[in-house]
Protein backbone atom coordinates (compact mmCIF):
# COMPACT_ATOMS: atom_id res chain seq x y z
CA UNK A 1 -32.13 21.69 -54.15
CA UNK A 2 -30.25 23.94 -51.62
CA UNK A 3 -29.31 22.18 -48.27
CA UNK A 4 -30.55 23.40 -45.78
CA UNK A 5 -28.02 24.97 -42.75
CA UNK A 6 -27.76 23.04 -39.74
CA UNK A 7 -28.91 25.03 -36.72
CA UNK A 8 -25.97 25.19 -33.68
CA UNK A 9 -26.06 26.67 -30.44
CA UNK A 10 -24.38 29.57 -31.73
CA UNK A 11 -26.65 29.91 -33.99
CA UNK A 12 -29.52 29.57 -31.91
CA UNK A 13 -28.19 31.84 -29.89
CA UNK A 14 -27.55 35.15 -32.40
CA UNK A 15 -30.83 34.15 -33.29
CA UNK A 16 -32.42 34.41 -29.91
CA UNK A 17 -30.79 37.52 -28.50
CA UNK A 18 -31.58 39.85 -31.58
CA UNK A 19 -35.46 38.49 -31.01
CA UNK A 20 -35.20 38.87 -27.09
CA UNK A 21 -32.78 41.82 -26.99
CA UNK A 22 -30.87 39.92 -24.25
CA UNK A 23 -26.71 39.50 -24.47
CA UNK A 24 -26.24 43.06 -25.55
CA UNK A 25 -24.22 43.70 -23.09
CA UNK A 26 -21.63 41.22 -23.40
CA UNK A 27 -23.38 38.35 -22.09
CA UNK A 28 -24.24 34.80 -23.86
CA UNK A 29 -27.48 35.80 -23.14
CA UNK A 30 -30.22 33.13 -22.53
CA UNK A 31 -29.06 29.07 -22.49
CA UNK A 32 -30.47 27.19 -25.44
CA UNK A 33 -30.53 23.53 -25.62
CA UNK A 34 -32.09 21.19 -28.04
CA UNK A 35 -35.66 19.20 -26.96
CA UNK A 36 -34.10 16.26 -27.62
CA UNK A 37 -31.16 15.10 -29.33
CA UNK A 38 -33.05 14.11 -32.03
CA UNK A 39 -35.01 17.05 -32.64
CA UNK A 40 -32.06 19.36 -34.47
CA UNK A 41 -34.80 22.04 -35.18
CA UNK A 42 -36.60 22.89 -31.72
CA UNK A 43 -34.75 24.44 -29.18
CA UNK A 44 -35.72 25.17 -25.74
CA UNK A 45 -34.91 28.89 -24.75
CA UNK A 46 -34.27 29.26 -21.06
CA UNK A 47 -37.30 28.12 -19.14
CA UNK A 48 -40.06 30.39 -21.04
CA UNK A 49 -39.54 29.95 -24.45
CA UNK A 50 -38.95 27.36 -27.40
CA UNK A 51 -37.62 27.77 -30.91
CA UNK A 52 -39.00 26.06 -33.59
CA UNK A 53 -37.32 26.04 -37.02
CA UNK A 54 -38.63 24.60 -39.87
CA UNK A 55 -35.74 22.72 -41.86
CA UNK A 56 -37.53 22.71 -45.81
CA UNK A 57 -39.55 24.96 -47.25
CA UNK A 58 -42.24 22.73 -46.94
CA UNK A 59 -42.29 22.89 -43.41
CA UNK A 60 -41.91 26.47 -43.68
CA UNK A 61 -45.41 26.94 -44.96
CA UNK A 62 -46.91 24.47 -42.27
CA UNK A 63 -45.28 26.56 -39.75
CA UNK A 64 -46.63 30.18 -41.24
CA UNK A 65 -49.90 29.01 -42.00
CA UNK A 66 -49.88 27.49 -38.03
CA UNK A 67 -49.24 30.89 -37.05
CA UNK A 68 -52.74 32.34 -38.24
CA UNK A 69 -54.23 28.72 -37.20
CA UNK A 70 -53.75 29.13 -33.47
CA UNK A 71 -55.19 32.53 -33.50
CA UNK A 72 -58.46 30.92 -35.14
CA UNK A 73 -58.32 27.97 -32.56
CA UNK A 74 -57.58 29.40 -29.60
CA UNK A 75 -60.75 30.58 -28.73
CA UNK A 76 -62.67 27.69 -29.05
CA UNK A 77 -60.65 25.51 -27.05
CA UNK A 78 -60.43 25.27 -23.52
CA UNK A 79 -56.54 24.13 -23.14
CA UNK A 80 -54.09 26.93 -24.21
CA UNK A 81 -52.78 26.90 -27.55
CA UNK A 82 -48.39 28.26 -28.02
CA UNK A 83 -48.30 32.03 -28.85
CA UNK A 84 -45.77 33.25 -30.96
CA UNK A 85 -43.83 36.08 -29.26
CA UNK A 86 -41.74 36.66 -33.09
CA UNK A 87 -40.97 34.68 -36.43
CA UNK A 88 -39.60 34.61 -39.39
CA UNK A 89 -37.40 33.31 -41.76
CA UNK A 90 -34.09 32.01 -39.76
CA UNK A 91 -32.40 31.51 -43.44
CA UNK A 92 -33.27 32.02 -46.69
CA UNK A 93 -37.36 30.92 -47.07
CA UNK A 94 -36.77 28.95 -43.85
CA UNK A 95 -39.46 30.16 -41.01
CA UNK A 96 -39.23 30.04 -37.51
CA UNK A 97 -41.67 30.65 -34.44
CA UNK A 98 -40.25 31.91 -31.06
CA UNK A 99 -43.21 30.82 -28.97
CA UNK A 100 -43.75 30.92 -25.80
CA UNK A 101 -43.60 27.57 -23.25
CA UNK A 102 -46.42 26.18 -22.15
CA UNK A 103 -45.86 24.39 -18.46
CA UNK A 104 -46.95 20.92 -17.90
CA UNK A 105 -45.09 17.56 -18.52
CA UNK A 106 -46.49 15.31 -21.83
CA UNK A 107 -49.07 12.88 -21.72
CA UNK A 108 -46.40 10.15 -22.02
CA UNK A 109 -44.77 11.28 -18.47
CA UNK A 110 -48.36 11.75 -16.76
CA UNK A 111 -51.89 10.40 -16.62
CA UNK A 112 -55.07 12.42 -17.90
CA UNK A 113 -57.70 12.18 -15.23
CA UNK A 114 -61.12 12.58 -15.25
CA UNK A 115 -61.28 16.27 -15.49
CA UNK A 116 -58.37 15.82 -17.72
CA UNK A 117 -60.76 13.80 -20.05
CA UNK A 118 -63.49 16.59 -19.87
CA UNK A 119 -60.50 19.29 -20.65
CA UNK A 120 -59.80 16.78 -24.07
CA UNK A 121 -63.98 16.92 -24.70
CA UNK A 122 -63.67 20.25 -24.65
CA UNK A 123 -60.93 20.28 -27.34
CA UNK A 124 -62.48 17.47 -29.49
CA UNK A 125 -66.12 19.62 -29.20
CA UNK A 126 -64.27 23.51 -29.32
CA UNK A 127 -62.35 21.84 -32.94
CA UNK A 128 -65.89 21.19 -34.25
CA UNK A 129 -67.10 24.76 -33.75
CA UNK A 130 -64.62 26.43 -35.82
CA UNK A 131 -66.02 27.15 -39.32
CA UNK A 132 -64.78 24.92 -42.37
CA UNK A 133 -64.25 28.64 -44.57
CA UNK A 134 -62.42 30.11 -42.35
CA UNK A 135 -59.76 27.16 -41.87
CA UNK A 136 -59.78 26.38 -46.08
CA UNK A 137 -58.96 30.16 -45.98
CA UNK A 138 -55.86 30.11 -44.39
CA UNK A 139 -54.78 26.91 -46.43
CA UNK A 140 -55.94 24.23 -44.47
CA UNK A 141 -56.07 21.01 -46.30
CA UNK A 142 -58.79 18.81 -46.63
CA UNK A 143 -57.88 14.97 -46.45
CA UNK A 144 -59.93 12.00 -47.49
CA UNK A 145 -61.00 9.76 -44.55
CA UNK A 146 -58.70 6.43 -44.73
CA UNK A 147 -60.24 3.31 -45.59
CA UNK A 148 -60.36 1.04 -42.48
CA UNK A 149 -60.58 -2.32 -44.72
CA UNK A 150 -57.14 -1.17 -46.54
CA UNK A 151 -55.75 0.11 -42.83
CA UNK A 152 -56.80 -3.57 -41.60
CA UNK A 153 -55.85 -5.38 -43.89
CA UNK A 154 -51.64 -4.19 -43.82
CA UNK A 155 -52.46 -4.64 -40.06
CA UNK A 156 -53.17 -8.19 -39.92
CA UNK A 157 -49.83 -8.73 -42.07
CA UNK A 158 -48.25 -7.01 -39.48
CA UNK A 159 -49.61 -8.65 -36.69
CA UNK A 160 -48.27 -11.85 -38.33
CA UNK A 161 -44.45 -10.56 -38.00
CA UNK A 162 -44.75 -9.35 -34.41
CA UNK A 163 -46.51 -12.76 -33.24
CA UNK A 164 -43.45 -14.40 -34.78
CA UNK A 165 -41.32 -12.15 -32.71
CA UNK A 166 -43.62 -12.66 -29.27
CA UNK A 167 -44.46 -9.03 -29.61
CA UNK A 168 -48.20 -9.34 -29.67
CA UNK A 169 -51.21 -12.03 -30.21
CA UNK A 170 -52.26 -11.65 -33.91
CA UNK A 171 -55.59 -13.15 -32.87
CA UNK A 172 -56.25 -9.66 -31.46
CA UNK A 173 -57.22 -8.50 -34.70
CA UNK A 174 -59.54 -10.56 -35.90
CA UNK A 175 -61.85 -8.67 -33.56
CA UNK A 176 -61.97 -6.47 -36.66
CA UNK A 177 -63.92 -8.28 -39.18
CA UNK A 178 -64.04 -7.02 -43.11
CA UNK A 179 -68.04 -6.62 -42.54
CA UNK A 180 -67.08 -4.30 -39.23
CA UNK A 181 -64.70 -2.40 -41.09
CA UNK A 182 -66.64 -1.50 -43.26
CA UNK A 183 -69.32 -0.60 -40.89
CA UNK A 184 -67.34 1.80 -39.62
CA UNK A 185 -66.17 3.89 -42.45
CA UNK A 186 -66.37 7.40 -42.08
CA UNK A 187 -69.73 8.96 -42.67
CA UNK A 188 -70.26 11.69 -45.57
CA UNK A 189 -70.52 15.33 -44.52
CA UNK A 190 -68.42 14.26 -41.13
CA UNK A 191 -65.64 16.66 -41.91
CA UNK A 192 -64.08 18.87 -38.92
CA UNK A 193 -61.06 20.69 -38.46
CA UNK A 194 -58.44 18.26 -36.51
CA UNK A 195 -55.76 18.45 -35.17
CA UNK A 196 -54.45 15.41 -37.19
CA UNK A 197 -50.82 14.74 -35.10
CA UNK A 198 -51.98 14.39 -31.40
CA UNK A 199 -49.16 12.45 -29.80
CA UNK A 200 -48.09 12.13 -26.14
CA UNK A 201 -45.59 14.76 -26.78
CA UNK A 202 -48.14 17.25 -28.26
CA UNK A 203 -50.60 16.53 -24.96
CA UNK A 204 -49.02 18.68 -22.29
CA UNK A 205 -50.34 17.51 -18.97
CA UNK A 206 -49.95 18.74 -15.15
CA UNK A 207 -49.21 16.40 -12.34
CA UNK A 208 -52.64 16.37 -11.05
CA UNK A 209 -53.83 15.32 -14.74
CA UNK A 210 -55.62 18.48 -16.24
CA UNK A 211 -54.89 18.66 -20.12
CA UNK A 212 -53.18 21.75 -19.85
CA UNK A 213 -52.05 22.86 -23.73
CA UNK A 214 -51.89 21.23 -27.00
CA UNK A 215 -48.66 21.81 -29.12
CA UNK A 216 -47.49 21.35 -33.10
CA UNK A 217 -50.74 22.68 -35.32
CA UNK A 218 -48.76 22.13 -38.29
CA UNK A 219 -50.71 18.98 -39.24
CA UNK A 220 -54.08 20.36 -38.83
CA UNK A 221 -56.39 19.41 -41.34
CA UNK A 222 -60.11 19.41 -42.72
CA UNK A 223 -61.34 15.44 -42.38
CA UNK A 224 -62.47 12.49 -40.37
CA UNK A 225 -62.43 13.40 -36.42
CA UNK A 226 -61.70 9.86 -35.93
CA UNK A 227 -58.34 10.89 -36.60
CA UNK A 228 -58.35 12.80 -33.44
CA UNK A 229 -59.80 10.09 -31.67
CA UNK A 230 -57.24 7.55 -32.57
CA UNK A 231 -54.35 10.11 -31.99
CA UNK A 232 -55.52 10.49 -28.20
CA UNK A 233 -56.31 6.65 -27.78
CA UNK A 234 -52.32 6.77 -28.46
CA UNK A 235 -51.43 9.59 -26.39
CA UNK A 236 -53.46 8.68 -23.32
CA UNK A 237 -54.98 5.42 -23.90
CA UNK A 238 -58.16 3.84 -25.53
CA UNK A 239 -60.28 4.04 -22.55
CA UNK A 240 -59.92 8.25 -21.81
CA UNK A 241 -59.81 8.61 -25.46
CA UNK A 242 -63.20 7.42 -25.86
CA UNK A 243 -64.95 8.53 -22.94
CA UNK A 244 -64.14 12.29 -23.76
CA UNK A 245 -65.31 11.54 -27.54
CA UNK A 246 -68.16 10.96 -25.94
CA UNK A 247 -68.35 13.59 -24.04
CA UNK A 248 -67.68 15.53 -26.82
CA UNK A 249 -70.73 14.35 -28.11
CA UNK A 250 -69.49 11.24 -30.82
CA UNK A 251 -71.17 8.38 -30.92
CA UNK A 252 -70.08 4.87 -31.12
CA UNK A 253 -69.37 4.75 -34.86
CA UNK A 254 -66.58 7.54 -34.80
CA UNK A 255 -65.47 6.51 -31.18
CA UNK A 256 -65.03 2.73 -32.31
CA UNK A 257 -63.05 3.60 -35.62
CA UNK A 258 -60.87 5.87 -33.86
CA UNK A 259 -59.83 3.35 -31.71
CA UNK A 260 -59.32 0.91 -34.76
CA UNK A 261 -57.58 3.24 -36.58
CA UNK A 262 -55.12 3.59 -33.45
CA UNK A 263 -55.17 0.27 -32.84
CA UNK A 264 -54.31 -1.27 -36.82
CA UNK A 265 -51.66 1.92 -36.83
CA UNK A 266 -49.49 0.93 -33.78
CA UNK A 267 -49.59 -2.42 -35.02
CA UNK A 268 -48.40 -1.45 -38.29
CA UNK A 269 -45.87 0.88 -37.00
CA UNK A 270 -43.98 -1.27 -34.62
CA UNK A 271 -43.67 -3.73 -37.23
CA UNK A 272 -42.14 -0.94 -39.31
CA UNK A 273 -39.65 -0.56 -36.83
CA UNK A 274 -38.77 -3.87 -36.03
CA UNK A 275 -38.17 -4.86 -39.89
CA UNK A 276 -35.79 -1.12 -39.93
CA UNK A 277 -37.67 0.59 -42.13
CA UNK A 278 -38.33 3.56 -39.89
CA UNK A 279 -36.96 4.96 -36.91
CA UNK A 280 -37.66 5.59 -32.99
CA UNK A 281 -38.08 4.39 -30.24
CA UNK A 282 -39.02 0.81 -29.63
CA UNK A 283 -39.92 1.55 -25.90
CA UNK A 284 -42.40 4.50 -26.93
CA UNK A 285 -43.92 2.52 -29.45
CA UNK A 286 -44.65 -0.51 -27.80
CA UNK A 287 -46.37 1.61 -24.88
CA UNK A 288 -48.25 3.05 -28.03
CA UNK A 289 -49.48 -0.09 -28.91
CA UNK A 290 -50.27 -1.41 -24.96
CA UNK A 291 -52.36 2.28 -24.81
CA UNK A 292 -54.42 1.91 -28.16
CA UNK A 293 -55.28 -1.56 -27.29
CA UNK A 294 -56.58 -1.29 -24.22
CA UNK A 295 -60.59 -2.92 -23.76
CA UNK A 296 -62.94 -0.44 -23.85
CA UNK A 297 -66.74 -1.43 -23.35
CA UNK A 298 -67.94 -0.38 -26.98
CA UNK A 299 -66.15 -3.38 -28.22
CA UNK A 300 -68.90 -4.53 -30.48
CA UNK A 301 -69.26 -3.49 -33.96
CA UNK A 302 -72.15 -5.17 -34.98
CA UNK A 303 -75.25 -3.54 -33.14
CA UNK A 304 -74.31 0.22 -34.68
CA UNK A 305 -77.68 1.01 -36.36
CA UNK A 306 -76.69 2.66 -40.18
CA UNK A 307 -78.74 5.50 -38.98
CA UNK A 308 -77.30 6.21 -35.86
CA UNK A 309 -77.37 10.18 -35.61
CA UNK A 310 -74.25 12.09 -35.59
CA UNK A 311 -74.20 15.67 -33.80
């Protein structure tokens, strides 16, 4: 397998002013700077653009087929969606998207308020409109809804390593019975199209707390909107998360295993990192794991009737 170049500034930069026909005349043209240091494949582009480059060829067809995926979400959604101003291949079979920037700061440097939380209903409800065919046509994947009994289960043997390290009371889980669990297992026929990697960096959000764009569509997928749910309890916290679910129109079933789903996952993923078997950061992930497990009133499992009506 080939290795794959290592994008530079200068690089970055050839690339930029051939798409932007800027520096022809002897100047650098336009400063580019990585988003992070981390993040060796997205590049800001003076204050209106960003660069994304895809650094496999795997990512390369998550990043064309994202191209035609925006364009089929955009109107459904009431937050505003990156548009690509040029891409291509930035070497050989590797894409990239020049897009343009979106403003607002991420949900991890601001809070959603309560028109923020109607602006996320209206992406949770817009998601559900857009037809099944049409995403499976552009090569959307559809993924089998996780089982929350497995999910719990690796969570309570994480819990176990983080109470020994005074990171969090393992008794918090057991909230989450087996019999709950599997109450709350996704229902048949639920499938939507979801975003499927809503993070506080992919929830841009302005000072005042509108939602104003959601970024990265390259994890979209056809499955259980729970996902969705979880990935904002996360981003924003359990408490906004559910209440636009429910404005969205979900019921308690979904709303409730969203929230475990976030809940067992941050668990489960700052144990990761604590025993070194993944990277990040241990700040961002223990705010992840404050945020998903914050009380919500639809605490109880037990009372969901089987044939509570999804719309």
């Amino acid at each position: 397998m080939t290795q794959a170049p290592t994008p530079t500034a200068d690089t970055v930069r050839a690339l930029v002013r051939s798409l932007l026909k800027e520096g022809g005349d002897g100047t650098r043209g336009p400063d580019v700077r990585p988003v992070t240091e981390d993040r060796e494949h997205t590049w800001w582009v003076g204050s209106r653009h960003v660069l994304r480059l895809a650094p496999d060829r795997e990512a390369s067809v998550r990043r064309r087929r994202e191209l035609r995926l925006r364009e089929l979400v955009r109107p459904q959604v009431p937050v505003a969606v990156p548009t690509s101003v040029a891409h291509g291949d930035w070497a050989p079979g590797l894409a990239y998207t020049l897009d343009t920037r979106v403003p607002g700061g991420t949900a991890d440097e601001y809070d959603v308020s309560a028109v923020g939380e109607a602006d996320l209903a209206g992406l949770l409800s817009g998601l559900r409109t857009v037809p099944a065919r049409q995403a499976e046509a552009l090569g959307v994947p559809r993924i089998a809804p996780r089982s929350l009994e497995a999910l719990r289960r690796m969570a309570v043997h994480a819990a176990e390593r983080l109470a020994a390290a005074d990171e969090f009371d393992a008794a918090r889980l057991h909230q989450l019975t087996p019999p709950g669990a599997a109450q709350l297992a996704a229902q048949p026929g639920s499938a939507v199209l979801t975003h499927h990697g809503l993070t506080g960096a992919h929830v841009l959000v302005s000072a005042d707390g509108r939602v104003r764009g959601i970024l990265d569509w390259t994890a979209a997928s056809l499955g259980d909107p729970a996902e969705d749910i979880a990935g904002l309890a996360v981003a924003v916290g359990s408490p906004p998360a559910v209440r636009a679910a429910t404005l969205a129109g979900y019921g308690a079933r979904p709303c409730l295993r969203g929230l475990w789903l976030a809940r067992c996952d941050t668990v489960i993923r700052l144990t990761d990192r604590l025993d070194g078997r993944t990277t990040g950061s241990l700040p961002l992930l223990r705010t992840q794991l404050r945020r998903a497990w914050e009380p919500i009133l639809l605490e109880r499992v037990t009372d969901l009737q089987e044939d509570e009506p999804e719309p």
